[in-house]
Every structure is written in C-alpha cells, then in structure tokens.
C-alpha atoms as a PDB file:
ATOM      1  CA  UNK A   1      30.329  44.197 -16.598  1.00  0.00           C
ATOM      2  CA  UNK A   2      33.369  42.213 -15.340  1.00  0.00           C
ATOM      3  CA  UNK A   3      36.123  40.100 -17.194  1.00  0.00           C
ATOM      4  CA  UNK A   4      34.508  36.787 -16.851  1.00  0.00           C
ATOM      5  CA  UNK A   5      31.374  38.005 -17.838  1.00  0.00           C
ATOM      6  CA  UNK A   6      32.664  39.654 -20.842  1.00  0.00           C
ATOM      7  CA  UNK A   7      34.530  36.418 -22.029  1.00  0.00           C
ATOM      8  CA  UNK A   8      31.205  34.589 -21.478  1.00  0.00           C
ATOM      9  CA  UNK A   9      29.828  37.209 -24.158  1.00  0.00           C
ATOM     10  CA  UNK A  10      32.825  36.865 -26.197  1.00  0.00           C
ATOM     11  CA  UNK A  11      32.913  33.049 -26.317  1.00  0.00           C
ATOM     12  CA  UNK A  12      28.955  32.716 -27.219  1.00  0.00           C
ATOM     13  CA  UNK A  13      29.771  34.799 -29.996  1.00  0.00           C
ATOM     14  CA  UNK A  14      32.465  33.013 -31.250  1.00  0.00           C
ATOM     15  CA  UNK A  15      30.690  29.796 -30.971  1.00  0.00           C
ATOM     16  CA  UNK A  16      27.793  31.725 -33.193  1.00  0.00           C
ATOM     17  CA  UNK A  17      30.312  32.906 -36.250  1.00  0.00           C
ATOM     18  CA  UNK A  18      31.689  29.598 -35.992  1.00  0.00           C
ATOM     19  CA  UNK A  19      28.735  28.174 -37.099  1.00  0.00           C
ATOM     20  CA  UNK A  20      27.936  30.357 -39.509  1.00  0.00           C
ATOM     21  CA  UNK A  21      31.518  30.139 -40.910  1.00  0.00           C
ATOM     22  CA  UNK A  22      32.871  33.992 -40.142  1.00  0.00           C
ATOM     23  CA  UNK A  23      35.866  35.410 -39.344  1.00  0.00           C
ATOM     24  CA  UNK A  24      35.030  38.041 -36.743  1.00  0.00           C
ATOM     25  CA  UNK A  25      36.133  40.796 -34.158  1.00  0.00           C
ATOM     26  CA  UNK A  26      34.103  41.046 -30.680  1.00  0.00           C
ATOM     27  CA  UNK A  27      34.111  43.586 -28.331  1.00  0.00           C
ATOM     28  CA  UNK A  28      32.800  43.902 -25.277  1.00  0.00           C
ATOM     29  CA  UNK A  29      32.542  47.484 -23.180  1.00  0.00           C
ATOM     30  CA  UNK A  30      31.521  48.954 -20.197  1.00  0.00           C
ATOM     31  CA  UNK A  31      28.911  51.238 -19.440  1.00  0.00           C
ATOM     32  CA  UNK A  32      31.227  54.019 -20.011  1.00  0.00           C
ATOM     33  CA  UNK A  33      32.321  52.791 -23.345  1.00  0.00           C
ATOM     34  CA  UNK A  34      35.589  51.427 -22.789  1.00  0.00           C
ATOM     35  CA  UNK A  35      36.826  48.200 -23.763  1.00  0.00           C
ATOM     36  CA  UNK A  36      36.379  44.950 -20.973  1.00  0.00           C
ATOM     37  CA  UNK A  37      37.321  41.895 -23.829  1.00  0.00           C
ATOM     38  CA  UNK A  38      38.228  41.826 -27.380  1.00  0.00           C
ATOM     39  CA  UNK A  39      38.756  38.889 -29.735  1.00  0.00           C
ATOM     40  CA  UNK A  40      39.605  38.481 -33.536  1.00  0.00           C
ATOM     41  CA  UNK A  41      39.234  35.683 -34.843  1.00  0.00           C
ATOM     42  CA  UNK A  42      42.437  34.450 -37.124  1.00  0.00           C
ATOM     43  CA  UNK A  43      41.697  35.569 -40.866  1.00  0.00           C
ATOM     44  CA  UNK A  44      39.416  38.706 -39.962  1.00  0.00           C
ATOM     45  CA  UNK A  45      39.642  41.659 -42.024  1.00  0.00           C
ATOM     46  CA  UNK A  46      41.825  44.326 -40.229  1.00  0.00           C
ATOM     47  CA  UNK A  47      38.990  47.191 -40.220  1.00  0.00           C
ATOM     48  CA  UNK A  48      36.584  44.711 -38.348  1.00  0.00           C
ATOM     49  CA  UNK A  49      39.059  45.389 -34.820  1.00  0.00           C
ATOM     50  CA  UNK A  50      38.066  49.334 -34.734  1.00  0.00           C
ATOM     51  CA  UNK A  51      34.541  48.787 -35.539  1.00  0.00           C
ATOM     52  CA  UNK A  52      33.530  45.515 -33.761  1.00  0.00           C
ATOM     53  CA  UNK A  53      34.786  47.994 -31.117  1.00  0.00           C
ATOM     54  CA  UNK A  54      32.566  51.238 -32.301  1.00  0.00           C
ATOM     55  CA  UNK A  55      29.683  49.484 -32.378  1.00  0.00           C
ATOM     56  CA  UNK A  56      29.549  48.231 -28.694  1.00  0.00           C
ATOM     57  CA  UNK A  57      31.104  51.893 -27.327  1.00  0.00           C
ATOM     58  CA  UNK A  58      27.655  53.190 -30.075  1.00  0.00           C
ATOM     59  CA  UNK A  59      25.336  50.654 -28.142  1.00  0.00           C
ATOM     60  CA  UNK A  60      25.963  51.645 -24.675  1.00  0.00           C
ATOM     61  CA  UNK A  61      26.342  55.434 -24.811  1.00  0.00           C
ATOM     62  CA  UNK A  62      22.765  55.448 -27.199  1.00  0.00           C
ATOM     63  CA  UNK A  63      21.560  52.958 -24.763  1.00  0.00           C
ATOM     64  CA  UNK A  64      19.971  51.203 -28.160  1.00  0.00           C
ATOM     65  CA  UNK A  65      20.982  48.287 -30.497  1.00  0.00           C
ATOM     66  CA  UNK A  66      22.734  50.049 -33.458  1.00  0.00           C
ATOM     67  CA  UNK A  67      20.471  47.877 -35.819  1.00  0.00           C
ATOM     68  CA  UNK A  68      17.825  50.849 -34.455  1.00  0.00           C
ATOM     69  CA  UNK A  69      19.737  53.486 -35.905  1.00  0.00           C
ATOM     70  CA  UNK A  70      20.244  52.026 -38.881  1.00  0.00           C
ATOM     71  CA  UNK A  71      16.866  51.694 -39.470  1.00  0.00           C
ATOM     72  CA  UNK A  72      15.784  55.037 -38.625  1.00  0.00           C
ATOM     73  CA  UNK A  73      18.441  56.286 -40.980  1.00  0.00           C
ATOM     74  CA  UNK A  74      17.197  54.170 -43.842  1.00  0.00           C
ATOM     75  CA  UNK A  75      13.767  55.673 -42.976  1.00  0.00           C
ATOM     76  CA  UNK A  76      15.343  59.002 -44.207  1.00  0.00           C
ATOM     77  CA  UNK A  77      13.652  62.388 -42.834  1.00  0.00           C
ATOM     78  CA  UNK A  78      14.708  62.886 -39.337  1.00  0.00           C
ATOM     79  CA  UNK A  79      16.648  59.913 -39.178  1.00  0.00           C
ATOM     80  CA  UNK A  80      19.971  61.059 -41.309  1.00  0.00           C
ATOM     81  CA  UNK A  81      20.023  63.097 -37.317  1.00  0.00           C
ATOM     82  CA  UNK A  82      22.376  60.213 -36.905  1.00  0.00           C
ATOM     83  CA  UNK A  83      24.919  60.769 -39.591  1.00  0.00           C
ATOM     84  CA  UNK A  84      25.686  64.332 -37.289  1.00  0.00           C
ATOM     85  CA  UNK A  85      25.928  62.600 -33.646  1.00  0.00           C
ATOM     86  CA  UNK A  86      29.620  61.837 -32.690  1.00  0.00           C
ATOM     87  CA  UNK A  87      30.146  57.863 -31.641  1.00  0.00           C
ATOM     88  CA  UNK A  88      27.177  56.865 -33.718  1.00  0.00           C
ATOM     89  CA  UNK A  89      27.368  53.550 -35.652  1.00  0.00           C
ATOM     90  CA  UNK A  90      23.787  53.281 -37.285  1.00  0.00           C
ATOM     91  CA  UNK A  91      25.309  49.911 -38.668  1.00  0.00           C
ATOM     92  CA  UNK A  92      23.690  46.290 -36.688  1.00  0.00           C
ATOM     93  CA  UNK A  93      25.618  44.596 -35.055  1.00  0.00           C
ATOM     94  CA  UNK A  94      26.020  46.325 -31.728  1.00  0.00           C
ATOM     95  CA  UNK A  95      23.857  45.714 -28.617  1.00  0.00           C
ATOM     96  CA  UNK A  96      23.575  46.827 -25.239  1.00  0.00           C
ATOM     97  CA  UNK A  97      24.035  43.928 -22.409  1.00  0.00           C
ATOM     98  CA  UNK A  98      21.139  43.821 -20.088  1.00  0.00           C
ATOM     99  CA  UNK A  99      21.159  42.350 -16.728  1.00  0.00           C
ATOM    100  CA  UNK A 100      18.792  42.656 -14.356  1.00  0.00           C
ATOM    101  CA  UNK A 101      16.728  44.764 -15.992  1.00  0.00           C
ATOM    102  CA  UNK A 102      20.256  47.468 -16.227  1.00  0.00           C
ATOM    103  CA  UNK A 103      22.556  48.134 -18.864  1.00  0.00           C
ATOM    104  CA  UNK A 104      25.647  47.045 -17.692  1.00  0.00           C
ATOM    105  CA  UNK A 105      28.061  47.224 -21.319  1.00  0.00           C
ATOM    106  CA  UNK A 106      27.459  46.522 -24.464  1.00  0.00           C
ATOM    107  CA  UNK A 107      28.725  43.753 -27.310  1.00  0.00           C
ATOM    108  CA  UNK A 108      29.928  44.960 -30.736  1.00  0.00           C
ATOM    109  CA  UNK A 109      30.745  42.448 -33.657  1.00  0.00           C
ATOM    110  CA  UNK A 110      32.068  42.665 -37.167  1.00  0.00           C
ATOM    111  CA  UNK A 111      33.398  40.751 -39.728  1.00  0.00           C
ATOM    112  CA  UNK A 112      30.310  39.847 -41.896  1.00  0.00           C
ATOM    113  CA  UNK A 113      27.556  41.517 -43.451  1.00  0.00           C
ATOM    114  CA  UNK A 114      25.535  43.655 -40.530  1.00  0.00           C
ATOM    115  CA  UNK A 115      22.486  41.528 -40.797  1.00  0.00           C
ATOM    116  CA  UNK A 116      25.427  38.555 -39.813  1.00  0.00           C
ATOM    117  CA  UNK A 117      26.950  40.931 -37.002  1.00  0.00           C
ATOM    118  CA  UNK A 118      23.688  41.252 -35.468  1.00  0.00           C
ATOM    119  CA  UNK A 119      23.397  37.704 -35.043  1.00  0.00           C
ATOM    120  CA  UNK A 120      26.915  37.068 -33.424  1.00  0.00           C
ATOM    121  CA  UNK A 121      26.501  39.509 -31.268  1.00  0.00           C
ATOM    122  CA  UNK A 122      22.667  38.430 -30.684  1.00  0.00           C
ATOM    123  CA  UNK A 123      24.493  35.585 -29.479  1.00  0.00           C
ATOM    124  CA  UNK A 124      26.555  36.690 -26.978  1.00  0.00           C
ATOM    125  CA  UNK A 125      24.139  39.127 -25.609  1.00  0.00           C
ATOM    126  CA  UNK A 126      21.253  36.363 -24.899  1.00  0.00           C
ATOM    127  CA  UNK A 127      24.345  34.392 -23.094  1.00  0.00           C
ATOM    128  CA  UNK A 128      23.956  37.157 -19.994  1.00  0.00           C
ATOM    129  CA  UNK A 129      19.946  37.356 -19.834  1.00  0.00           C
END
C-alpha cells in the first residue's frame, strides 16, 4: 500500500470517529506488518498508539479482521488457540485492506470500545474497495 493511499484510509477514518465523537489512533501497515501512516487524534488515550498499531500488524499477518478472532475466542474450545499465537489481537477493530481482490496492508484503530474500532476502521477500509 503506498503513502497516499494510506492517508486516504487514515482520513476516512477520521472523518468516521468524528462523527461518532472519538478520540482515536489509526494505523495503517503494509503487507509485511510495518507501519505506512499513523494518526492520533488530540485527546486519545496514550495506550490506543501501540494498539491501533497491533491490530493492523494482527490483520495482515492472520490475513483476517481481528473482530474474527475475537469471536472465535469468545466461542471458547479451540478458540483460546489465539491467546498462545504471537502478534495476535483477537480484539475488532483491525482489518485487512483489499484491493483488487489482494491484500495489500491492513488498518488498525483504537480509542473506543472494539465494537466502535471496528467501525472506524470499517471506514477507512471501504474507502480503498
């Protein structure tokens, strides 16, 4: 994914927290997991920057949204499998970008509850469909 996509991303999400009236961090990584773009918005909570962050680096390398793991833990059996696998984040709010069919990064957002991540960084991923 390149810069101006990423800020693209970044800015839909924005625009989405906005509205909702959050204070949020946004990430946005390659398909290797390292950071393109990164915002905080003024008044987030300081542990949002690492795991806005986490959750997109979580998205890409499982190739999943982390709302998936999440609900596969909180099916319990098989699913606590998560809790063991380094990188991880079975919290929503991180999702792979898609274009063309091919993962190209992935968005991560945090700042609000995860059902409220999700959606900001719902937001930023539809921006590149």
């Amino acid at each position: 994914i390149d810069l101006q996509t990423s800020k693209k991303v970044v800015a839909m999400s924005v625009e989405q927290a906005r509205k909702m009236n959050l204070r949020m961090a946004i990430a946005v990584v390659d398909v290797s997991g390292d950071l393109v773009y990164f915002e905080k918005m003024d008044g987030t909570q300081v542990a949002s920057v690492a795991i806005a962050q986490d959750k997109a680096r979580s998205a890409v390398r499982f190739k999943r949204p982390t709302r998936a793991m999440q609900d596969v833990l909180a099916a319990g059996g098989a699913g606590v499998r998560f809790l063991a696998l380094q990188g991880a984040v079975p919290v929503e709010g991180g999702l792979p970008l898609v274009i063309g069919g091919k993962i190209v990064g992935a968005v991560g957002a945090s700042g609000g509850t995860s059902e409220q991540d999700g959606q900001v960084a719902k937001a930023g991923a539809d921006s590149v469909k």
